[in-house]
N, C-alpha and C. Protein backbone atom coordinates (compact mmCIF):
# COMPACT_ATOMS: atom_id res chain seq x y z
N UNK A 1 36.96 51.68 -24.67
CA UNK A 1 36.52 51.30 -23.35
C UNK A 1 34.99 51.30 -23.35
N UNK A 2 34.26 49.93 -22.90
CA UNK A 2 33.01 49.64 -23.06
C UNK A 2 32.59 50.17 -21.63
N UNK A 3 31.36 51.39 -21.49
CA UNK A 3 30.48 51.80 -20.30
C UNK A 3 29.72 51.07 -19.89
N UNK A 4 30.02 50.80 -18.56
CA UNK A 4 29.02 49.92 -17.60
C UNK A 4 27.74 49.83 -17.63
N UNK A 5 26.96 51.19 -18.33
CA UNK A 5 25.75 50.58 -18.48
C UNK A 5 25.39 50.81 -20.24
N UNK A 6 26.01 49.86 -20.63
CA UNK A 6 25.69 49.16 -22.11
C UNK A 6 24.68 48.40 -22.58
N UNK A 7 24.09 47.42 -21.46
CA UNK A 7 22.72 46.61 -21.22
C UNK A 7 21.78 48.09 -21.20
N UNK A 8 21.73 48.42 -20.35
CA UNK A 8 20.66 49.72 -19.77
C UNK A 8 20.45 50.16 -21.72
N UNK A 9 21.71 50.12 -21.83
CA UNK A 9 21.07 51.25 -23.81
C UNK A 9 20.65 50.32 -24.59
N UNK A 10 20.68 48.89 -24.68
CA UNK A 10 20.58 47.88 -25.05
C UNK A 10 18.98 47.80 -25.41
N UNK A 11 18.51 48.03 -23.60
CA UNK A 11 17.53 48.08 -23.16
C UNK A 11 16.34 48.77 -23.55
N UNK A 12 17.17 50.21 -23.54
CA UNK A 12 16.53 51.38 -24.03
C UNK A 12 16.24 51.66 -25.72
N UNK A 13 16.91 51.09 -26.17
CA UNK A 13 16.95 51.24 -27.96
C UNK A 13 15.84 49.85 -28.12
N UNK A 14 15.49 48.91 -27.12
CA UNK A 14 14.34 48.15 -27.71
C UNK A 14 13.34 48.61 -27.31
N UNK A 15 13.37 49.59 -26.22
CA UNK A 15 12.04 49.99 -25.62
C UNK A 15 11.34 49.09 -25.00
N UNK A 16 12.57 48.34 -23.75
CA UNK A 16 11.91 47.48 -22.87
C UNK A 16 12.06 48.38 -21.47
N UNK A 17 12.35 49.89 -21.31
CA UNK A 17 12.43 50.50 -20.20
C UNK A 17 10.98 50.78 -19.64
N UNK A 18 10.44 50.91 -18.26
CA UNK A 18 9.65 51.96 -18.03
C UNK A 18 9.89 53.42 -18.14
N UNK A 19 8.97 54.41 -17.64
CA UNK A 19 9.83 55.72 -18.33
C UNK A 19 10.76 56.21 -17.54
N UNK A 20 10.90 56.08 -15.80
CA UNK A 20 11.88 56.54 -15.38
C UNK A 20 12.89 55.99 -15.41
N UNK A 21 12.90 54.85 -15.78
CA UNK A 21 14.42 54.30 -16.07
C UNK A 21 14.81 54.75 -17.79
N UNK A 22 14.24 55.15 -18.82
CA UNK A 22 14.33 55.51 -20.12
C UNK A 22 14.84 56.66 -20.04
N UNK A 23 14.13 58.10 -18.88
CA UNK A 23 14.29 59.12 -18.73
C UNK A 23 16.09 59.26 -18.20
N UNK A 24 16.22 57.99 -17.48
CA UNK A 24 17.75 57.98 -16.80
C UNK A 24 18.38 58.03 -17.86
N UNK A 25 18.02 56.90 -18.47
CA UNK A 25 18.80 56.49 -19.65
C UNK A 25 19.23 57.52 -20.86
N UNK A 26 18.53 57.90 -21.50
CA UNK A 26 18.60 59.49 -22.30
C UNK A 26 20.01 60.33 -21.44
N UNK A 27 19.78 60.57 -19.67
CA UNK A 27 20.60 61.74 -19.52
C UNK A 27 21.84 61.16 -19.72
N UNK A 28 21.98 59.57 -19.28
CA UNK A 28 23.22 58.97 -19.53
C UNK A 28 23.69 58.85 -21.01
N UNK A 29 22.95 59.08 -21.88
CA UNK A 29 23.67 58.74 -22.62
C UNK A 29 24.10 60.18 -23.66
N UNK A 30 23.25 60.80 -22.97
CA UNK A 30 23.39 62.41 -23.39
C UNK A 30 25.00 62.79 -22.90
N UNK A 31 25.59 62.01 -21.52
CA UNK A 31 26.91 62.68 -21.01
C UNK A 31 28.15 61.86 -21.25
N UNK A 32 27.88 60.16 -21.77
CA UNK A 32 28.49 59.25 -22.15
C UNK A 32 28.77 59.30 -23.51
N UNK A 33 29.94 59.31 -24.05
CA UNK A 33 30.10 58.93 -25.74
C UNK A 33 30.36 57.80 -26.23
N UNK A 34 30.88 57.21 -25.30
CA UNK A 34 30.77 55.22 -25.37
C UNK A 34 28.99 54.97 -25.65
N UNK A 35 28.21 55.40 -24.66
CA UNK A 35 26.80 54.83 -25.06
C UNK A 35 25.98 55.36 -26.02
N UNK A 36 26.59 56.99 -26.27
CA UNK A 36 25.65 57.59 -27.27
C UNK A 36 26.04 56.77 -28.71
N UNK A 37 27.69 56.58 -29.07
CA UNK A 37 27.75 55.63 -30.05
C UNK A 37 27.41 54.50 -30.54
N UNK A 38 27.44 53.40 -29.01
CA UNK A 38 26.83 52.28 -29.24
C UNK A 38 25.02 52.76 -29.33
N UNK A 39 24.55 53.78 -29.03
CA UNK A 39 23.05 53.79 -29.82
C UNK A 39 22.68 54.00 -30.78
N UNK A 40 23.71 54.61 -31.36
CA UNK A 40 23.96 54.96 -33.03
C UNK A 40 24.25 53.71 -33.56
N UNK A 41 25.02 53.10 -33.33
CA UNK A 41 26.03 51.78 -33.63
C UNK A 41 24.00 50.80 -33.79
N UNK A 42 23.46 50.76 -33.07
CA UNK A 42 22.17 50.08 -32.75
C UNK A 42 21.13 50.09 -33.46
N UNK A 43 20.77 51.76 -33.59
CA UNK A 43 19.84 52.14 -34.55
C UNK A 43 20.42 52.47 -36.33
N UNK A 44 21.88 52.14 -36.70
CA UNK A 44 22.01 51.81 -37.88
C UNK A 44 21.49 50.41 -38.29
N UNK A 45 21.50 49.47 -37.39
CA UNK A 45 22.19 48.13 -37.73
C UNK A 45 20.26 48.04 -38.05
N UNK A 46 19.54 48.29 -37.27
CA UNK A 46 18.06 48.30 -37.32
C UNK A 46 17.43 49.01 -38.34
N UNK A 47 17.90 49.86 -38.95
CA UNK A 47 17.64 50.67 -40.01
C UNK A 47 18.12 49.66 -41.06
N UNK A 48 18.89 49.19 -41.27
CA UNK A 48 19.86 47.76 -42.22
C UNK A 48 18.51 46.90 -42.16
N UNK A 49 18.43 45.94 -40.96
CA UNK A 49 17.59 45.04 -40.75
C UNK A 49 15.98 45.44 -41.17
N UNK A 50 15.82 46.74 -41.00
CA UNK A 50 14.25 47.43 -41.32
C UNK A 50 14.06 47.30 -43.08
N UNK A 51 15.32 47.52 -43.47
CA UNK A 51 15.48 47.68 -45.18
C UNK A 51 15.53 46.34 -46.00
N UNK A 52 16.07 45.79 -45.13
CA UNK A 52 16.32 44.18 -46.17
C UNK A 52 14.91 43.28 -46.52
N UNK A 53 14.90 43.54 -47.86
CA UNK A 53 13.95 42.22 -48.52
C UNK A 53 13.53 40.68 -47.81
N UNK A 54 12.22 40.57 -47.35
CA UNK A 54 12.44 39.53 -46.88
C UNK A 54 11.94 38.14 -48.14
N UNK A 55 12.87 37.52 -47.80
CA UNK A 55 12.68 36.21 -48.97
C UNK A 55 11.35 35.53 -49.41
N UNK A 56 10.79 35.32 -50.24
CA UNK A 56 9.52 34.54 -50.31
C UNK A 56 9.84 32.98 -50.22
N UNK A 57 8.22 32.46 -49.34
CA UNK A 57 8.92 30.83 -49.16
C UNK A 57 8.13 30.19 -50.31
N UNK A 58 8.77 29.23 -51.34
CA UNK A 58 8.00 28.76 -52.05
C UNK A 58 7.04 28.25 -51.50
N UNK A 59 5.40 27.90 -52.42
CA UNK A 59 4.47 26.94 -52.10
C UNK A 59 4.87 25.95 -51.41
N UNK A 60 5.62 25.05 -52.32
CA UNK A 60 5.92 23.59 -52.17
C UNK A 60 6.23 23.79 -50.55
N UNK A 61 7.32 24.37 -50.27
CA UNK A 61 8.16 24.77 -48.68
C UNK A 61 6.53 24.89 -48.02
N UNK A 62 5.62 25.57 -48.05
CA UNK A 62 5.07 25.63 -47.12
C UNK A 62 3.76 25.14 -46.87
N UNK A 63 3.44 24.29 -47.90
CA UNK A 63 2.69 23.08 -47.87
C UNK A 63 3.27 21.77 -47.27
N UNK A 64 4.66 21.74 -47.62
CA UNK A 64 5.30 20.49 -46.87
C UNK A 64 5.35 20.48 -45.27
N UNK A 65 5.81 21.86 -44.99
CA UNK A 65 5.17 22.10 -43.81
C UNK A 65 3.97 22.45 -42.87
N UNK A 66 3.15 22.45 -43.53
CA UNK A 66 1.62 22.13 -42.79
C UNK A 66 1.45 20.88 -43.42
N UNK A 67 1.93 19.81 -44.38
CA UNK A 67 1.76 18.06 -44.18
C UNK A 67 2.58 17.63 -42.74
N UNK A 68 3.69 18.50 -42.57
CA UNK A 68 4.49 17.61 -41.31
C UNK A 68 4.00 17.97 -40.03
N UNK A 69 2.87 19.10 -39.94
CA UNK A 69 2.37 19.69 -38.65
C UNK A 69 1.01 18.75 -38.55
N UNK A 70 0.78 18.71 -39.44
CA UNK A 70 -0.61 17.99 -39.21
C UNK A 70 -0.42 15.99 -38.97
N UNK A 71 0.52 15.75 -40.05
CA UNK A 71 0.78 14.49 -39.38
C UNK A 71 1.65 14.32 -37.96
N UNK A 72 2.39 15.53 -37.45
CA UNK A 72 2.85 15.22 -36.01
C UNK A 72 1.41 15.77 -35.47
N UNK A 73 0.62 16.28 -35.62
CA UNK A 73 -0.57 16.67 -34.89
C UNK A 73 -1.23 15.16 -34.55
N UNK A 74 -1.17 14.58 -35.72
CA UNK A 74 -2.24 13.28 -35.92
C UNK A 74 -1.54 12.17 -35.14
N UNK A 75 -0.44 12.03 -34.96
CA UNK A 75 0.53 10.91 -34.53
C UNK A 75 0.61 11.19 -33.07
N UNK A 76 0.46 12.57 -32.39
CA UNK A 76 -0.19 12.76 -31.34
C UNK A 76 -1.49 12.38 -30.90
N UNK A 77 -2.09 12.70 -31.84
CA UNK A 77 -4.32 11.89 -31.13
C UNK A 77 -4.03 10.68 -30.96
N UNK A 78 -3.14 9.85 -32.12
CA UNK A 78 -3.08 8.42 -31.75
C UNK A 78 -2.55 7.94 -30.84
N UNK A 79 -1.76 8.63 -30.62
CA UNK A 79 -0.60 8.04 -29.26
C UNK A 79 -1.31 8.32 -27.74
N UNK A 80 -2.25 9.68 -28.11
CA UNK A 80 -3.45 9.45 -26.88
C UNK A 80 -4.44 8.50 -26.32
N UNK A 81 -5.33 8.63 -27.60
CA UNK A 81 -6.04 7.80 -27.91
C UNK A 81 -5.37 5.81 -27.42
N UNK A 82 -4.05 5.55 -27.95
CA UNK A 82 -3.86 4.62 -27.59
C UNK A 82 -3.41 4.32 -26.56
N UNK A 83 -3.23 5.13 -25.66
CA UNK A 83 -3.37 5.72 -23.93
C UNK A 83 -4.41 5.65 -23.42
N UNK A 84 -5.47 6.45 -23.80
CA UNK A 84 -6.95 5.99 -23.41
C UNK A 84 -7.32 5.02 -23.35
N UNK A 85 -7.15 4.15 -24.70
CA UNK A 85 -7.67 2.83 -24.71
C UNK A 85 -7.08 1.82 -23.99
N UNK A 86 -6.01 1.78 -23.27
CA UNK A 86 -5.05 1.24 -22.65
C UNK A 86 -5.54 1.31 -21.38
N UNK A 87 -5.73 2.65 -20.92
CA UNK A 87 -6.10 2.52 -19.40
C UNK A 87 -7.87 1.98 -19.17
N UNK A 88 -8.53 2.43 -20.43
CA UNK A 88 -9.91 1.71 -20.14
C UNK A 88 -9.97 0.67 -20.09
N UNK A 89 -8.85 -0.01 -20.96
CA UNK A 89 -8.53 -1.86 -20.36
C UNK A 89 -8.49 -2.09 -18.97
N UNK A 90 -7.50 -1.70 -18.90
CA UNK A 90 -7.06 -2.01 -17.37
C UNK A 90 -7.82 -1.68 -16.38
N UNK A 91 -8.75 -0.78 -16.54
CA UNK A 91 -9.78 -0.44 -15.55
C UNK A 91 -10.97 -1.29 -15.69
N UNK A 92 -11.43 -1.63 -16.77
CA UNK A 92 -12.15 -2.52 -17.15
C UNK A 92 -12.02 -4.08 -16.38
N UNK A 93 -10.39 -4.66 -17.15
CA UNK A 93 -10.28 -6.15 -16.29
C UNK A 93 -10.15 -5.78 -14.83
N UNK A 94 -9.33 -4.55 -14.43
CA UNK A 94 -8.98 -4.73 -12.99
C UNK A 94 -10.62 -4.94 -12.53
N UNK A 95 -11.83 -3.68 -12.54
CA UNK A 95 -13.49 -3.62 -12.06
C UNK A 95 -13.75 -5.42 -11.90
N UNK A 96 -13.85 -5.65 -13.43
CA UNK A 96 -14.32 -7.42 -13.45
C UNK A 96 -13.44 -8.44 -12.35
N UNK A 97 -12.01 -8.04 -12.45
CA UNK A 97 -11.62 -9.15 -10.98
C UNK A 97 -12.16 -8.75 -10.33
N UNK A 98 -12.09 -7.16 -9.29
CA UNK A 98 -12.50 -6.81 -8.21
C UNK A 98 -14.34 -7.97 -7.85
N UNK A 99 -15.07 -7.60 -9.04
CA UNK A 99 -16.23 -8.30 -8.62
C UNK A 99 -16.68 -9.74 -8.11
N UNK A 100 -16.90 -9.70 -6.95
CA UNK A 100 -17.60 -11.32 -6.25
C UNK A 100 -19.02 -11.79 -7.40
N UNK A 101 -18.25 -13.11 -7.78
CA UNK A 101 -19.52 -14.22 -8.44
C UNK A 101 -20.29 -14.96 -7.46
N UNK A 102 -21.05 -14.68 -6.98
CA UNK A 102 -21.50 -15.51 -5.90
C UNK A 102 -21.98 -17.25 -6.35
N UNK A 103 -21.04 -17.71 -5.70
CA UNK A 103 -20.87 -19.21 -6.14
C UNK A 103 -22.13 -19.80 -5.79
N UNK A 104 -22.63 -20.89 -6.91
CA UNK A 104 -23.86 -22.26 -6.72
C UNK A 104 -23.48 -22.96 -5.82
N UNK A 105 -23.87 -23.09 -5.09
CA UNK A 105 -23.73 -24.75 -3.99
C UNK A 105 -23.32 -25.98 -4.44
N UNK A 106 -24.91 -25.63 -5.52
CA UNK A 106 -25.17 -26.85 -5.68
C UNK A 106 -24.14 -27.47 -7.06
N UNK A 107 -23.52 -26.63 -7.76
CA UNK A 107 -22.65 -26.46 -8.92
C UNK A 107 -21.15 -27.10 -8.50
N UNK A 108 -20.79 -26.84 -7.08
CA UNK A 108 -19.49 -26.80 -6.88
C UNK A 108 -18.36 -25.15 -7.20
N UNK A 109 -19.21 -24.50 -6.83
CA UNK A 109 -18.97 -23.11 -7.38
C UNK A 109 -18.75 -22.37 -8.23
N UNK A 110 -19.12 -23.08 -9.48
CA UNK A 110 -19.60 -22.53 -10.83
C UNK A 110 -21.40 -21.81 -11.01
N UNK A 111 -20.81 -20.70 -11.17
CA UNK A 111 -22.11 -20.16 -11.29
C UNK A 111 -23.03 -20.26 -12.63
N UNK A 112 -24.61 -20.62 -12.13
CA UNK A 112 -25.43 -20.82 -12.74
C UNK A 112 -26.48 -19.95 -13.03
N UNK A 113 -27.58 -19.75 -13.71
CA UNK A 113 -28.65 -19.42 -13.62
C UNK A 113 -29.19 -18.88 -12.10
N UNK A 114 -29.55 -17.59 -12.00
CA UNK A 114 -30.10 -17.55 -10.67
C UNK A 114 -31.19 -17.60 -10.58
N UNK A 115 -31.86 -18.36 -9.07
CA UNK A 115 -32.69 -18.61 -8.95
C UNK A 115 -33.68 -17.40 -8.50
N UNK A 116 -35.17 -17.67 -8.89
CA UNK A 116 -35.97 -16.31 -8.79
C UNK A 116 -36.46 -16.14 -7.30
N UNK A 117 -36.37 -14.81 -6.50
CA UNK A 117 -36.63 -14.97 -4.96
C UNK A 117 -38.36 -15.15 -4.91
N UNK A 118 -38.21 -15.37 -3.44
CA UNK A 118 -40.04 -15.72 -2.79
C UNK A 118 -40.57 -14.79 -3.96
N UNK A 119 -40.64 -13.14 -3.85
CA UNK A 119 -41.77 -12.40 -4.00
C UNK A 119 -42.19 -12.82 -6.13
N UNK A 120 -40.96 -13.12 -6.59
CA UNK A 120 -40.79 -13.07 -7.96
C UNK A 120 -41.97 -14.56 -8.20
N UNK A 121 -41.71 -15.59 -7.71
CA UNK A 121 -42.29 -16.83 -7.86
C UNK A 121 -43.89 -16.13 -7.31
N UNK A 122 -43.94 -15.96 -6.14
CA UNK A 122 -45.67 -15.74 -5.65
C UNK A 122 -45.92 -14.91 -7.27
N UNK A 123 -45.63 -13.61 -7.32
CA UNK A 123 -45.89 -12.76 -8.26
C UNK A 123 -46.40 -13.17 -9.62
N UNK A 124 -45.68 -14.97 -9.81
CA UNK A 124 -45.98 -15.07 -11.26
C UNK A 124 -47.02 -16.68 -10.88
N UNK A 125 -47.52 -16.75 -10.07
CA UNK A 125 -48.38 -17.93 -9.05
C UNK A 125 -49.59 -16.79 -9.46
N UNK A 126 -51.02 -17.72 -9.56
CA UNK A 126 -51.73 -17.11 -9.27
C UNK A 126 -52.38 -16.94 -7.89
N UNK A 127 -52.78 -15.85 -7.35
CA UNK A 127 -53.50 -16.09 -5.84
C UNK A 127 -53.96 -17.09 -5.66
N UNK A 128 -55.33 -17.57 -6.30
CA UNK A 128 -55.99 -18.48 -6.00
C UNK A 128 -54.82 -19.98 -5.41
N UNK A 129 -54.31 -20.38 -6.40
CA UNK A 129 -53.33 -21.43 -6.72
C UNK A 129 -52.34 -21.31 -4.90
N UNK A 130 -52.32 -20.21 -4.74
CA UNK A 130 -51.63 -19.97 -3.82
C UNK A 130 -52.13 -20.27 -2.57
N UNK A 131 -52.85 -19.45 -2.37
CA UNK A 131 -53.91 -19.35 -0.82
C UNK A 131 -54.21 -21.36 -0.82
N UNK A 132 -54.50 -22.02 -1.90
CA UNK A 132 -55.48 -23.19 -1.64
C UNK A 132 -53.94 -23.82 -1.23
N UNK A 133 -52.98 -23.83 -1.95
CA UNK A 133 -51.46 -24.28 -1.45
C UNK A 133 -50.96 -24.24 -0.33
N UNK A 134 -50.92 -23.02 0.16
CA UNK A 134 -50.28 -23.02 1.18
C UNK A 134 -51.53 -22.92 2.72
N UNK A 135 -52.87 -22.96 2.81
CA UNK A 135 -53.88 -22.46 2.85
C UNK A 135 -53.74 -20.99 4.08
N UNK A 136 -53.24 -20.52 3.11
CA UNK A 136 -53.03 -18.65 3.50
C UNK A 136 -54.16 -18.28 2.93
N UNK A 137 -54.51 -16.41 3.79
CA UNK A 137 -55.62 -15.82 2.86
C UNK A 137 -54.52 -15.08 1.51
N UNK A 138 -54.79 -14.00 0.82
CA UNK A 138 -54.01 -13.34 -0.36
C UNK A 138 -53.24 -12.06 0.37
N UNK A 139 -54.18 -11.68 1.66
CA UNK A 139 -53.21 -10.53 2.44
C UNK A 139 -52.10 -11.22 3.18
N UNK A 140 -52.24 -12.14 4.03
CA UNK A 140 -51.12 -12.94 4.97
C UNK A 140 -49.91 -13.41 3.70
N UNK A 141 -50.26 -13.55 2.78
CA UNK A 141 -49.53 -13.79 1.19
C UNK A 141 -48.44 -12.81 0.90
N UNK A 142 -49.18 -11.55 0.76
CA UNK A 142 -48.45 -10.46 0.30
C UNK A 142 -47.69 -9.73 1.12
N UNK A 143 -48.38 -10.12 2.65
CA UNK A 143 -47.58 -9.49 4.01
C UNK A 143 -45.95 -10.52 3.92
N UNK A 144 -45.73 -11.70 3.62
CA UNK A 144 -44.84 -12.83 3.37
C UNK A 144 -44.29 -12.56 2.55
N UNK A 145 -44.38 -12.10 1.25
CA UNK A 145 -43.80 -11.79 0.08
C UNK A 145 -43.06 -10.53 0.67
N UNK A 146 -43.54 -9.38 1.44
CA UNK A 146 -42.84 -8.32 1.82
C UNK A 146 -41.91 -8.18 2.63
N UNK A 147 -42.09 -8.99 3.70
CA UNK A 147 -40.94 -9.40 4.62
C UNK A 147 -39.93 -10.17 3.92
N UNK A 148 -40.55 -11.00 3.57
CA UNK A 148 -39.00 -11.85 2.62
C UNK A 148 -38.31 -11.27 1.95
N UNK A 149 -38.80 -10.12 1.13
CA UNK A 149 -38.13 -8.98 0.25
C UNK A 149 -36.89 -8.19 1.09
N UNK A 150 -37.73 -8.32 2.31
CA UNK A 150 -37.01 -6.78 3.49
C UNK A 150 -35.66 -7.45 3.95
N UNK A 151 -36.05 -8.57 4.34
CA UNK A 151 -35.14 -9.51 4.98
C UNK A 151 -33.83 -9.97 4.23
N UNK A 152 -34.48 -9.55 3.02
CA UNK A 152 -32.88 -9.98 1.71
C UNK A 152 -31.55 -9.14 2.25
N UNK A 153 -32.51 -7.57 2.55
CA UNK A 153 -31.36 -6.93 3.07
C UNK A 153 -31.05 -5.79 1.53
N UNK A 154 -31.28 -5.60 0.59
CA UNK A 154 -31.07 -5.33 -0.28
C UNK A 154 -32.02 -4.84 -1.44
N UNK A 155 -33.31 -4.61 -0.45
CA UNK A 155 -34.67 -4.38 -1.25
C UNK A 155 -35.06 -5.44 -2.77
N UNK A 156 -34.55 -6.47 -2.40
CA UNK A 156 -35.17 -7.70 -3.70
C UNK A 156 -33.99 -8.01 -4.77
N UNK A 157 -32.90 -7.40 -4.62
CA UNK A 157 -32.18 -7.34 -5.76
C UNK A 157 -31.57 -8.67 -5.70
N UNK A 158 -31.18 -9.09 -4.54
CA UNK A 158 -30.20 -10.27 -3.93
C UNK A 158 -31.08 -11.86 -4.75
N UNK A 159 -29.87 -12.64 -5.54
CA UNK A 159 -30.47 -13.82 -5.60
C UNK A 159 -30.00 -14.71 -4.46
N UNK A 160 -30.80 -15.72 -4.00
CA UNK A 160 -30.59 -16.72 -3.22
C UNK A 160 -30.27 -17.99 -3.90
């Protein structure tokens, strides 16, 4: 007849108790002969298992197995890696649709060469050339060049 608490000695012979449950355990099994045997029965079989030779693994065995850890290691980076590179696609073409080409007029909405704004053209004009052109002084010039800049809306970046 197997005693109900057989786990509890189970328990106790691995030394997974805290101590007041270990301390229980001892008196129980001090008044039980079902459990004091099965702890005997426990600590032979571990005394067996403590004694036995353990096998040596050949080289070969355990070189073959660090080739098969390292190529499932490696067959993992790639399979990441070709995950990564997969979604940087797709983030890539999806960005480029998302972006507006701002269509030529004059093209039929094929975009061309953009054209350089007011301040870029004055900038590469010389004053002189300028003022006698338009007959502005070089300040009323540069006051024009600045507003046109402001007015882009975008501090100059915008082509027209």
């Amino acid at each position: 007849m197997m005693c109900e608490q057989a786990a509890e000695v189970h328990a106790y012979h691995d030394r997974e108790l805290d101590a007041a449950r270990s301390r229980a355990a001892e008196a129980h099994i001090q008044r039980c002969a079902d459990c004091a045997a099965l702890l005997a029965e426990l600590q032979a079989l571990s005394a067996i298992i403590a004694q036995a030779p353990f096998p040596a693994m050949p080289d070969r065995s355990v070189s073959r197995f660090h080739g098969a850890f390292h190529a499932a290691q490696e067959r993992g980076m790639v399979r990441v890696a070709g995950w990564l590179t997969a979604a940087a696609a797709v983030l890539l073409v999806g960005s480029l649709s998302l972006m507006r080409w701002p269509p030529d007029r004059q093209t039929g909405g094929v975009a061309t060469a953009a054209r350089p704004t007011a301040w870029e053209v004055n900038a590469t004009t010389p004053p002189a050339a300028v003022a006698q052109a338009e007959g502005n002084s070089e300040l009323v010039q540069v006051a024009q060049w600045m507003a046109d800049d402001l007015s882009a809306g975008s501090g100059g970046t915008e082509r027209r």
